[in-house]
N, C-alpha and C. Protein backbone atom coordinates (compact mmCIF):
# COMPACT_ATOMS: atom_id res chain seq x y z
N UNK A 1 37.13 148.86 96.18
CA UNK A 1 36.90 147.74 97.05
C UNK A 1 38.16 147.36 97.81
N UNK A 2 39.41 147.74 97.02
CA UNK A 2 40.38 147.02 97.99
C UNK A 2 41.00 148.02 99.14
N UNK A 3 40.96 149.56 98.59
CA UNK A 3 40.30 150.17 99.66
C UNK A 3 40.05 150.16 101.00
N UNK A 4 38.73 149.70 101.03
CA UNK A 4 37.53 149.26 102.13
C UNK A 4 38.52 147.95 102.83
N UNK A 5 39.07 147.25 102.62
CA UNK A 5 39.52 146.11 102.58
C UNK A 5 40.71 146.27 103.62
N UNK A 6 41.68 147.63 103.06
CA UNK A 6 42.83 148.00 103.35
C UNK A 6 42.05 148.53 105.00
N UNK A 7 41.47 149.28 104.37
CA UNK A 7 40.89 150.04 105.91
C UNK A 7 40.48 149.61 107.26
N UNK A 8 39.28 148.50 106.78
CA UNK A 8 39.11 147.63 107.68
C UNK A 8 39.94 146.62 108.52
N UNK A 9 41.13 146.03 107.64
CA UNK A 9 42.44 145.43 108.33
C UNK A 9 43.22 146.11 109.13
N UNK A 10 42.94 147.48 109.08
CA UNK A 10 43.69 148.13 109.85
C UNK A 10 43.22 148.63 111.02
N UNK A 11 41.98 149.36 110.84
CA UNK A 11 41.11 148.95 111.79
C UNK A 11 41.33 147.88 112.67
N UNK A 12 40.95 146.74 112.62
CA UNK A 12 41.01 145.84 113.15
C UNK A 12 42.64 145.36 113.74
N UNK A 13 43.27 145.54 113.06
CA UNK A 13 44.52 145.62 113.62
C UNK A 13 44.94 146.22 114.88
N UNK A 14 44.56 147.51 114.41
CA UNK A 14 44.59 148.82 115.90
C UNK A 14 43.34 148.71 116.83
N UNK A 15 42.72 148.18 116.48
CA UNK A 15 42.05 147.55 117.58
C UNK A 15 42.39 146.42 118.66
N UNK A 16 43.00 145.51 117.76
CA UNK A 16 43.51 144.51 118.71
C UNK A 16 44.63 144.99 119.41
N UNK A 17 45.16 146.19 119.02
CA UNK A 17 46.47 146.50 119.78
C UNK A 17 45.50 147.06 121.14
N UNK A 18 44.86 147.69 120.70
CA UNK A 18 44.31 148.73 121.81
C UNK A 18 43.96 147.60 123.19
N UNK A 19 43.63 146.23 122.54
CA UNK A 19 42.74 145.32 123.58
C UNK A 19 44.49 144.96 124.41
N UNK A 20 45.56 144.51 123.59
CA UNK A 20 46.63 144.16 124.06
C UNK A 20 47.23 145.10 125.36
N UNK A 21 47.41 146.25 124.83
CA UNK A 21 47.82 147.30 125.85
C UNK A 21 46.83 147.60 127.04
N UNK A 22 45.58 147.80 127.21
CA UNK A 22 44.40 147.88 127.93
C UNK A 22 44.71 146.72 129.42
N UNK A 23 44.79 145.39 128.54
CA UNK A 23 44.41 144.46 129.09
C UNK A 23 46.10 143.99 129.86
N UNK A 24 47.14 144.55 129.68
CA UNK A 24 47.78 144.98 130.46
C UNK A 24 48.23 145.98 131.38
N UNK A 25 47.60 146.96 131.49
CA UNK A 25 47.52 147.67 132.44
C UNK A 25 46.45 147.14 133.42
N UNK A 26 45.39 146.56 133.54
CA UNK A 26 44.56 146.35 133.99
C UNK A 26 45.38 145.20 135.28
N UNK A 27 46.27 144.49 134.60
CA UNK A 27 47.47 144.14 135.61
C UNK A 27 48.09 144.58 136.37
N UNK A 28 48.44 145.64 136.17
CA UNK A 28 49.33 146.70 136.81
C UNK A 28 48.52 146.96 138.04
N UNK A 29 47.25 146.79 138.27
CA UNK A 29 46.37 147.14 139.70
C UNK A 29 46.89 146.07 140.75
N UNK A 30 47.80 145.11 140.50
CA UNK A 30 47.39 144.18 141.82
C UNK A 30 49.04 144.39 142.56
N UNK A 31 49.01 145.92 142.32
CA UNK A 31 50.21 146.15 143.65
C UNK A 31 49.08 147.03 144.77
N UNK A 32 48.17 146.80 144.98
CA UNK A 32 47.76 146.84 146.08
C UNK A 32 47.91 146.83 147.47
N UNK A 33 47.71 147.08 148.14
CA UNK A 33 48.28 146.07 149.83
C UNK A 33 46.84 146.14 150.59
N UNK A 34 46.51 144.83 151.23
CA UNK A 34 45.76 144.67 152.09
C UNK A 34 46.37 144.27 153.93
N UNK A 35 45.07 144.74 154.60
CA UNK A 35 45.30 144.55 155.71
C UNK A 35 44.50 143.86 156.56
N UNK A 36 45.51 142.86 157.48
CA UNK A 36 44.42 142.03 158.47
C UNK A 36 45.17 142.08 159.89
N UNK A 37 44.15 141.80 160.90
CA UNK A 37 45.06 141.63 162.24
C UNK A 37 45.06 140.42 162.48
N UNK A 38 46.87 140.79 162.95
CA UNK A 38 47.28 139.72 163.44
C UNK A 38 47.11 138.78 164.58
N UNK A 39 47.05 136.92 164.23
CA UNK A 39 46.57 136.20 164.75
C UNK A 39 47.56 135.41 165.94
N UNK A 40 49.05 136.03 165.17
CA UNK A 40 49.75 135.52 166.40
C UNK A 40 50.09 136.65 167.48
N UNK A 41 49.82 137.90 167.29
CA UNK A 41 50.15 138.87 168.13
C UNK A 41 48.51 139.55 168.96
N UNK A 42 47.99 138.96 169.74
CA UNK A 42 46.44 138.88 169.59
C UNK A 42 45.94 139.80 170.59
N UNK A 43 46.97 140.57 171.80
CA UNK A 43 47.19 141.21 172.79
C UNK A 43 46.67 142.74 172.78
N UNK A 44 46.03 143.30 173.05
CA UNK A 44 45.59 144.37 173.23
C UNK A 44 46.21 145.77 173.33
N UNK A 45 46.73 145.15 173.51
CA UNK A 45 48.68 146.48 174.11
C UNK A 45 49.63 146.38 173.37
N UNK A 46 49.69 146.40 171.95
CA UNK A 46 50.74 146.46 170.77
C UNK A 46 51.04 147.65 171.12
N UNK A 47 52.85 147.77 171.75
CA UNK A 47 53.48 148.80 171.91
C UNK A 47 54.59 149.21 170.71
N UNK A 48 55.06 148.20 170.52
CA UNK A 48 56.23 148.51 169.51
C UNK A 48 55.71 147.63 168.05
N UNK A 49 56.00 148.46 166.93
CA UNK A 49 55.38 148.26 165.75
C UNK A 49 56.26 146.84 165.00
N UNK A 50 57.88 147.23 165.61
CA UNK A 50 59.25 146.31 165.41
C UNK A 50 58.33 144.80 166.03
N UNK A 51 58.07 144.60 167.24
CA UNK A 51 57.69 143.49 167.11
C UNK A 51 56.41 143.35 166.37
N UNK A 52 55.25 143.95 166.40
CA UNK A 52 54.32 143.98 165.72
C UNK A 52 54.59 143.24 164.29
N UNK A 53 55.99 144.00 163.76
CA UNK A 53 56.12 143.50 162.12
C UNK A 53 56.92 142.01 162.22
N UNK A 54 57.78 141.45 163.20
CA UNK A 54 57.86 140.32 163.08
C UNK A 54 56.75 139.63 163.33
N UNK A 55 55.82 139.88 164.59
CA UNK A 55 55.20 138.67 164.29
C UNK A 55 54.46 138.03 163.21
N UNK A 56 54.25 139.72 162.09
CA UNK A 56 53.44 139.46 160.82
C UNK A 56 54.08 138.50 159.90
N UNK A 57 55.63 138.66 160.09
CA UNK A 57 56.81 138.18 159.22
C UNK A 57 56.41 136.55 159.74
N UNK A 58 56.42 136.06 161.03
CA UNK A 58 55.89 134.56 161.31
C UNK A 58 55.15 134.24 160.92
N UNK A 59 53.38 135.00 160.95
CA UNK A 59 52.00 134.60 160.75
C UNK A 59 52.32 134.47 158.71
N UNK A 60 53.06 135.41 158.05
CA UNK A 60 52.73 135.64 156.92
C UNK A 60 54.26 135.82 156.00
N UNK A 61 55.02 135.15 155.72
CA UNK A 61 56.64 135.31 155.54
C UNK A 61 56.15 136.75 154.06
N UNK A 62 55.31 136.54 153.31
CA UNK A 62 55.70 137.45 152.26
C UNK A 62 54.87 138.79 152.87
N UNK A 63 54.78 139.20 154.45
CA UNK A 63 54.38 140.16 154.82
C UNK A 63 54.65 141.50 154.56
N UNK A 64 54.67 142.60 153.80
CA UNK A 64 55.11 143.91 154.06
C UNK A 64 55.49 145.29 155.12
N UNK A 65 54.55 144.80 155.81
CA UNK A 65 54.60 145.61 157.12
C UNK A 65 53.77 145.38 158.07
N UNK A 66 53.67 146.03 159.47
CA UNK A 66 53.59 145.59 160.87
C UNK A 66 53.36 146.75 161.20
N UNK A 67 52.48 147.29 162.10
CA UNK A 67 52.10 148.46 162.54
C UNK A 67 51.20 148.68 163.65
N UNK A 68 51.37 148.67 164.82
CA UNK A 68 50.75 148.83 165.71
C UNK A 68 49.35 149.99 165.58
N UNK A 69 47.77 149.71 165.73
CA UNK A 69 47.05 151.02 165.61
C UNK A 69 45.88 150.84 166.52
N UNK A 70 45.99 152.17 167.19
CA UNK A 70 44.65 152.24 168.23
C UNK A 70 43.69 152.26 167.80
N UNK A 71 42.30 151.22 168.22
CA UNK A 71 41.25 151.31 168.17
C UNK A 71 40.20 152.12 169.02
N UNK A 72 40.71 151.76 169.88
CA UNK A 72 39.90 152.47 171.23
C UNK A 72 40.84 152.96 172.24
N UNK A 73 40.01 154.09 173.32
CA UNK A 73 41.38 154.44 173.71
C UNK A 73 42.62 153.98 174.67
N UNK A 74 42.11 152.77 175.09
CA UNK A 74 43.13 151.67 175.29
C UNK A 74 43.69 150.80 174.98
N UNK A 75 43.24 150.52 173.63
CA UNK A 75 43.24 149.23 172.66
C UNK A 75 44.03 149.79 171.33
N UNK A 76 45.34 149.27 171.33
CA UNK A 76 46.30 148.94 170.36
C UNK A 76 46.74 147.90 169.55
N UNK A 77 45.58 147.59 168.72
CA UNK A 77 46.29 145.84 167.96
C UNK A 77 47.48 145.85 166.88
N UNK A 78 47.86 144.56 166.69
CA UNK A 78 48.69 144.88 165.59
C UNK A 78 48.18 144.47 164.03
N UNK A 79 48.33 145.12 162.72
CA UNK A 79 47.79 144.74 161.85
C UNK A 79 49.24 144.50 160.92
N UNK A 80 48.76 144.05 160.01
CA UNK A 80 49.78 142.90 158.99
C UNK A 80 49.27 143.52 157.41
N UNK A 81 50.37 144.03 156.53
CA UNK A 81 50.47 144.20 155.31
C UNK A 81 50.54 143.35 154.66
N UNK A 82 50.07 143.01 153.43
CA UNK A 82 50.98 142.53 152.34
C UNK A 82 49.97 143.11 151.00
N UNK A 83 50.88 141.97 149.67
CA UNK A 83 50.46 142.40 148.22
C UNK A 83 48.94 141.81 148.35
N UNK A 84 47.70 142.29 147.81
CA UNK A 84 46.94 141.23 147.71
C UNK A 84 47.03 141.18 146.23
């Protein structure tokens, strides 16, 4: 019986580790980056990406990056990085 006893505590032990470690990695996902276009750079003709990324840096201070990208084949907006 004490056994069964021993076993099961341990069990259960290494189980809860398993939930501990799991349930931190599951953290580890929110280095992500999302993207939106930008609201202060609203112009059709994003030529240079340099301004592109300040204006993201105004609209959004913890911005990552700035990148000018064609939609159509005259249409260049600018879009805005960050962590989501």
């Amino acid at each position: 019986m004490a056994k069964s006893i021993v076993s099961y505590t341990t069990f259960l032990a290494l189980f809860l580790c398993f939930l501990l470690i799991s349930s931190n990695e599951m953290q580890g996902a929110e280095g992500k980056t999302c993207r939106w276009r930008s609201k202060e750079y609203r112009t059709r003709f994003c030529l240079m990406s340099d301004t592109c990324f300040t204006k993201c840096k105004q609209e959004y201070p913890k911005a990552i990056k700035g990148e000018c990208i064609r939609k159509s084949t005259f249409s260049r907006y600018c879009y805005c990085w960050r962590k989501c």
